[in-house]
C-alpha atoms as a PDB file:
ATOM      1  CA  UNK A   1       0.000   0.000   0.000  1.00  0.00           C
ATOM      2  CA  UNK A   2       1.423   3.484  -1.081  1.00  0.00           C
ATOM      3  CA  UNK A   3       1.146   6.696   1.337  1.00  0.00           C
ATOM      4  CA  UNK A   4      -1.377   7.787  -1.580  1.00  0.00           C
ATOM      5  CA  UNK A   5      -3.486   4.504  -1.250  1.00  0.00           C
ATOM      6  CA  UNK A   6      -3.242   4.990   2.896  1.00  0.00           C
ATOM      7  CA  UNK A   7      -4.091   8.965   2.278  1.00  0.00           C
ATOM      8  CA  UNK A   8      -7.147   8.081   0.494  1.00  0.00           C
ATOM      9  CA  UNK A   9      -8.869   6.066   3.418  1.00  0.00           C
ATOM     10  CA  UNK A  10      -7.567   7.717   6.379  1.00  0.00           C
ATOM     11  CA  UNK A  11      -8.709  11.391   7.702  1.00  0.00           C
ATOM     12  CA  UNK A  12      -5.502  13.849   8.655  1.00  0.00           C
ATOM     13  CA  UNK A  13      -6.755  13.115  12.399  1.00  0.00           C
ATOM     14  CA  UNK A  14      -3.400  11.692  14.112  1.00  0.00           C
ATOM     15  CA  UNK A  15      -1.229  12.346  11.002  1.00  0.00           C
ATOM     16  CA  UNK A  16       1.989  13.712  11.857  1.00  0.00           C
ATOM     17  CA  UNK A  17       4.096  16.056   9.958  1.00  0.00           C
ATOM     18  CA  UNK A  18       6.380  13.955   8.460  1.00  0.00           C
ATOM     19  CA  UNK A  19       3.387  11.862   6.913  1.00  0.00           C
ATOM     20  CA  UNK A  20       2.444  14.678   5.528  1.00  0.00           C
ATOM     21  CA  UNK A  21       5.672  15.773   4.276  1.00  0.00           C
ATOM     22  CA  UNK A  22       6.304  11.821   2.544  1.00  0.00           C
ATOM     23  CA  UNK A  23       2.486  12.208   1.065  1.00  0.00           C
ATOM     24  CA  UNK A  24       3.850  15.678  -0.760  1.00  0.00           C
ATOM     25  CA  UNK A  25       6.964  13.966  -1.876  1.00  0.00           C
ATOM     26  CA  UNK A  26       4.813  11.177  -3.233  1.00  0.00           C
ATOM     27  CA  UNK A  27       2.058  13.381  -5.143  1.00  0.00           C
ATOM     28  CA  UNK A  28       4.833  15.111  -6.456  1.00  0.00           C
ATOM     29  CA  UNK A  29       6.607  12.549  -7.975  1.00  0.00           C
ATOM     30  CA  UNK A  30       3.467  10.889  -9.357  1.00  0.00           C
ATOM     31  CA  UNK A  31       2.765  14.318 -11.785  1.00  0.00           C
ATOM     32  CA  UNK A  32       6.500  14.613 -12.685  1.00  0.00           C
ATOM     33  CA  UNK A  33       7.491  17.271 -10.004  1.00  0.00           C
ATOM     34  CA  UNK A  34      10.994  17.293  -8.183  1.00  0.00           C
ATOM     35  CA  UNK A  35      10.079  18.094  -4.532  1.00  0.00           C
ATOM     36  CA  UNK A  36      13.796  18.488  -2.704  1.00  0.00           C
ATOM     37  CA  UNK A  37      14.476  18.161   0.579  1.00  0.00           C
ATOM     38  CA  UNK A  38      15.630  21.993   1.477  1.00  0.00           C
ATOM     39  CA  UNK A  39      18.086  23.377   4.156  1.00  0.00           C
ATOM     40  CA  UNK A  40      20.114  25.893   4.898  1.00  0.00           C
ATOM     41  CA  UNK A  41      23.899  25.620   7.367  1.00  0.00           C
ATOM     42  CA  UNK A  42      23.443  27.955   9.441  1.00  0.00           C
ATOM     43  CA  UNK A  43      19.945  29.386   8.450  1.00  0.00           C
ATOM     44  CA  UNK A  44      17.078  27.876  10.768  1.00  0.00           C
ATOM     45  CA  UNK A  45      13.542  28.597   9.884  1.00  0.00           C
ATOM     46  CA  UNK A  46      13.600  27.889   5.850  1.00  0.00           C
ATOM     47  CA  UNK A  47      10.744  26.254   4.076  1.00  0.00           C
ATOM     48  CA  UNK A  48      11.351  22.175   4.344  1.00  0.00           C
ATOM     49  CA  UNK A  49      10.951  21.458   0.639  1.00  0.00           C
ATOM     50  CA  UNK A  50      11.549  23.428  -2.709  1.00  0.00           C
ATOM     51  CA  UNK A  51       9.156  21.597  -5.403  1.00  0.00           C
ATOM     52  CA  UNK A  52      10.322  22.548  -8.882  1.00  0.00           C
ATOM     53  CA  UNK A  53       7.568  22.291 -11.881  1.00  0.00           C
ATOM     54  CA  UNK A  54       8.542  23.283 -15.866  1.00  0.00           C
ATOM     55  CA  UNK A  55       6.842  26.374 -14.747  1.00  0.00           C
ATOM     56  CA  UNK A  56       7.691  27.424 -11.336  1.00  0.00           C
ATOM     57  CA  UNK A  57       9.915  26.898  -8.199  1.00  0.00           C
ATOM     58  CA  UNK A  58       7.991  27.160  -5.152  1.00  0.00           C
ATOM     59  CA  UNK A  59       8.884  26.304  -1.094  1.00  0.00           C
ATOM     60  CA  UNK A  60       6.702  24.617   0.843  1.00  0.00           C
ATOM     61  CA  UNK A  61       6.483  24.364   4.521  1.00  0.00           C
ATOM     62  CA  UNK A  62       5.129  21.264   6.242  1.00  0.00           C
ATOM     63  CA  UNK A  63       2.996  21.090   9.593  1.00  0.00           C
ATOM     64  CA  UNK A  64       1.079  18.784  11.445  1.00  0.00           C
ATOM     65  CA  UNK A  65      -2.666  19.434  10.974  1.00  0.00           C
ATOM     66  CA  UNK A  66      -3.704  22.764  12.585  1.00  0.00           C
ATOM     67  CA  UNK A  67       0.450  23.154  13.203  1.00  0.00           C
ATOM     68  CA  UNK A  68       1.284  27.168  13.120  1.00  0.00           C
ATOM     69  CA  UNK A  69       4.675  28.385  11.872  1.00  0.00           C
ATOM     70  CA  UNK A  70       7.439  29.758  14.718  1.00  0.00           C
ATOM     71  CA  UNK A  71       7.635  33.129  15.100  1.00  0.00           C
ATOM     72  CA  UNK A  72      11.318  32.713  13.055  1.00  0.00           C
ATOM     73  CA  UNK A  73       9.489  30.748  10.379  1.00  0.00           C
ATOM     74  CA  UNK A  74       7.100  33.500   9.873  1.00  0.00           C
ATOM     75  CA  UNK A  75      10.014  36.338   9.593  1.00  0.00           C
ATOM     76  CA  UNK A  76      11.807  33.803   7.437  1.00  0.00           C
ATOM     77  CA  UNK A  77       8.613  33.730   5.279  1.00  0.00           C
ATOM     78  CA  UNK A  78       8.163  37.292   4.943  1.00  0.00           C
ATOM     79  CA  UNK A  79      10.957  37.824   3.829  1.00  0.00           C
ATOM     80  CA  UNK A  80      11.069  35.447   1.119  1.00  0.00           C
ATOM     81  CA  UNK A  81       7.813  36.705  -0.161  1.00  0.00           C
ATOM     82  CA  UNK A  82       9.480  40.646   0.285  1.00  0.00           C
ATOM     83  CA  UNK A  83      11.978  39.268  -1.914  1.00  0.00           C
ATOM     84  CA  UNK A  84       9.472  37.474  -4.931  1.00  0.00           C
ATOM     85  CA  UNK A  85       9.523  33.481  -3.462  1.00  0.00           C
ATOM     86  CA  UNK A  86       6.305  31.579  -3.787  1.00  0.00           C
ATOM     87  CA  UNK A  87       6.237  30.007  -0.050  1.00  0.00           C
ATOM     88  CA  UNK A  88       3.403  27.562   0.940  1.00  0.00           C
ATOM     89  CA  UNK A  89       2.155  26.227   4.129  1.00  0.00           C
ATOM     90  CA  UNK A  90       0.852  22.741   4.045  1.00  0.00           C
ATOM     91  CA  UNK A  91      -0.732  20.778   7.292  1.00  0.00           C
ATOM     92  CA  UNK A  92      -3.012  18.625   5.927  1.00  0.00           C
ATOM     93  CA  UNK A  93      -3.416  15.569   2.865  1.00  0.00           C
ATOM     94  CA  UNK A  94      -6.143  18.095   1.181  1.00  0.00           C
ATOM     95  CA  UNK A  95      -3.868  21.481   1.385  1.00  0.00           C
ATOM     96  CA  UNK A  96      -1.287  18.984  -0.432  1.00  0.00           C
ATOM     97  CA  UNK A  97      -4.003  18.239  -2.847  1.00  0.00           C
ATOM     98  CA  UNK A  98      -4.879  21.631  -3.913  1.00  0.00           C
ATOM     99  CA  UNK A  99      -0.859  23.274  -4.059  1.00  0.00           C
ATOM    100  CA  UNK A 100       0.119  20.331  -6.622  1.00  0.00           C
ATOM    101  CA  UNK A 101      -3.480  20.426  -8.178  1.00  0.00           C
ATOM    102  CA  UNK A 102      -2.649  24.070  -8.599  1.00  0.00           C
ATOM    103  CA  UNK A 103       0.900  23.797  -9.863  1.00  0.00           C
ATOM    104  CA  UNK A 104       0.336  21.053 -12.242  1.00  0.00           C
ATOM    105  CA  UNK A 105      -2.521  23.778 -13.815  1.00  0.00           C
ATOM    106  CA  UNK A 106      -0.098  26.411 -14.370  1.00  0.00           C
END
């Protein structure tokens, strides 16, 4: 059984981050989608992933459902954003859904 096949029966009650993070990595793959693990030496509070389409790179950050980001993670957003990043916040199978759903249409 894959993570997708588990995904589709189970509710994002109980999932933890990393579940969520392998069930990205896996929906990624399956539409052609490189979805690299990102860090940073000496740079806490990046994005976990870059995911890199034929028409955009994009960094995603990965919570458990309902998880928030840090207050660094936020400043770390903002100023990616400031500086013309796409940054995403996934916590849940569905949010996963609609970013790739949404890449892939691009």
């Amino acid at each position: 059984m894959t993570i997708a096949d588990r995904a589709a029966s189970a509710t994002d009650a109980g999932t933890i981050e990393n579940e969520i993070e392998a069930y990205l990595l896996e929906n990624c793959r399956t539409v052609g989608f490189l979805c690299w693990k990102f860090t940073s030496p000496g740079r806490a509070g990046v994005p976990d992933r870059v995911v890199i389409t034929p028409w955009a790179t994009v960094f995603v950050e990965v919570k458990r459902p309902g998880g928030r980001l840090r207050r660094l993670q936020q400043a770390i957003r903002a100023k990616m954003l400031r500086a013309g990043a796409a940054v995403y916040v996934v916590d849940s199978r569905s949010a996963v859904d609609a970013l790739v759903a949404e890449l892939a249409a691009d």
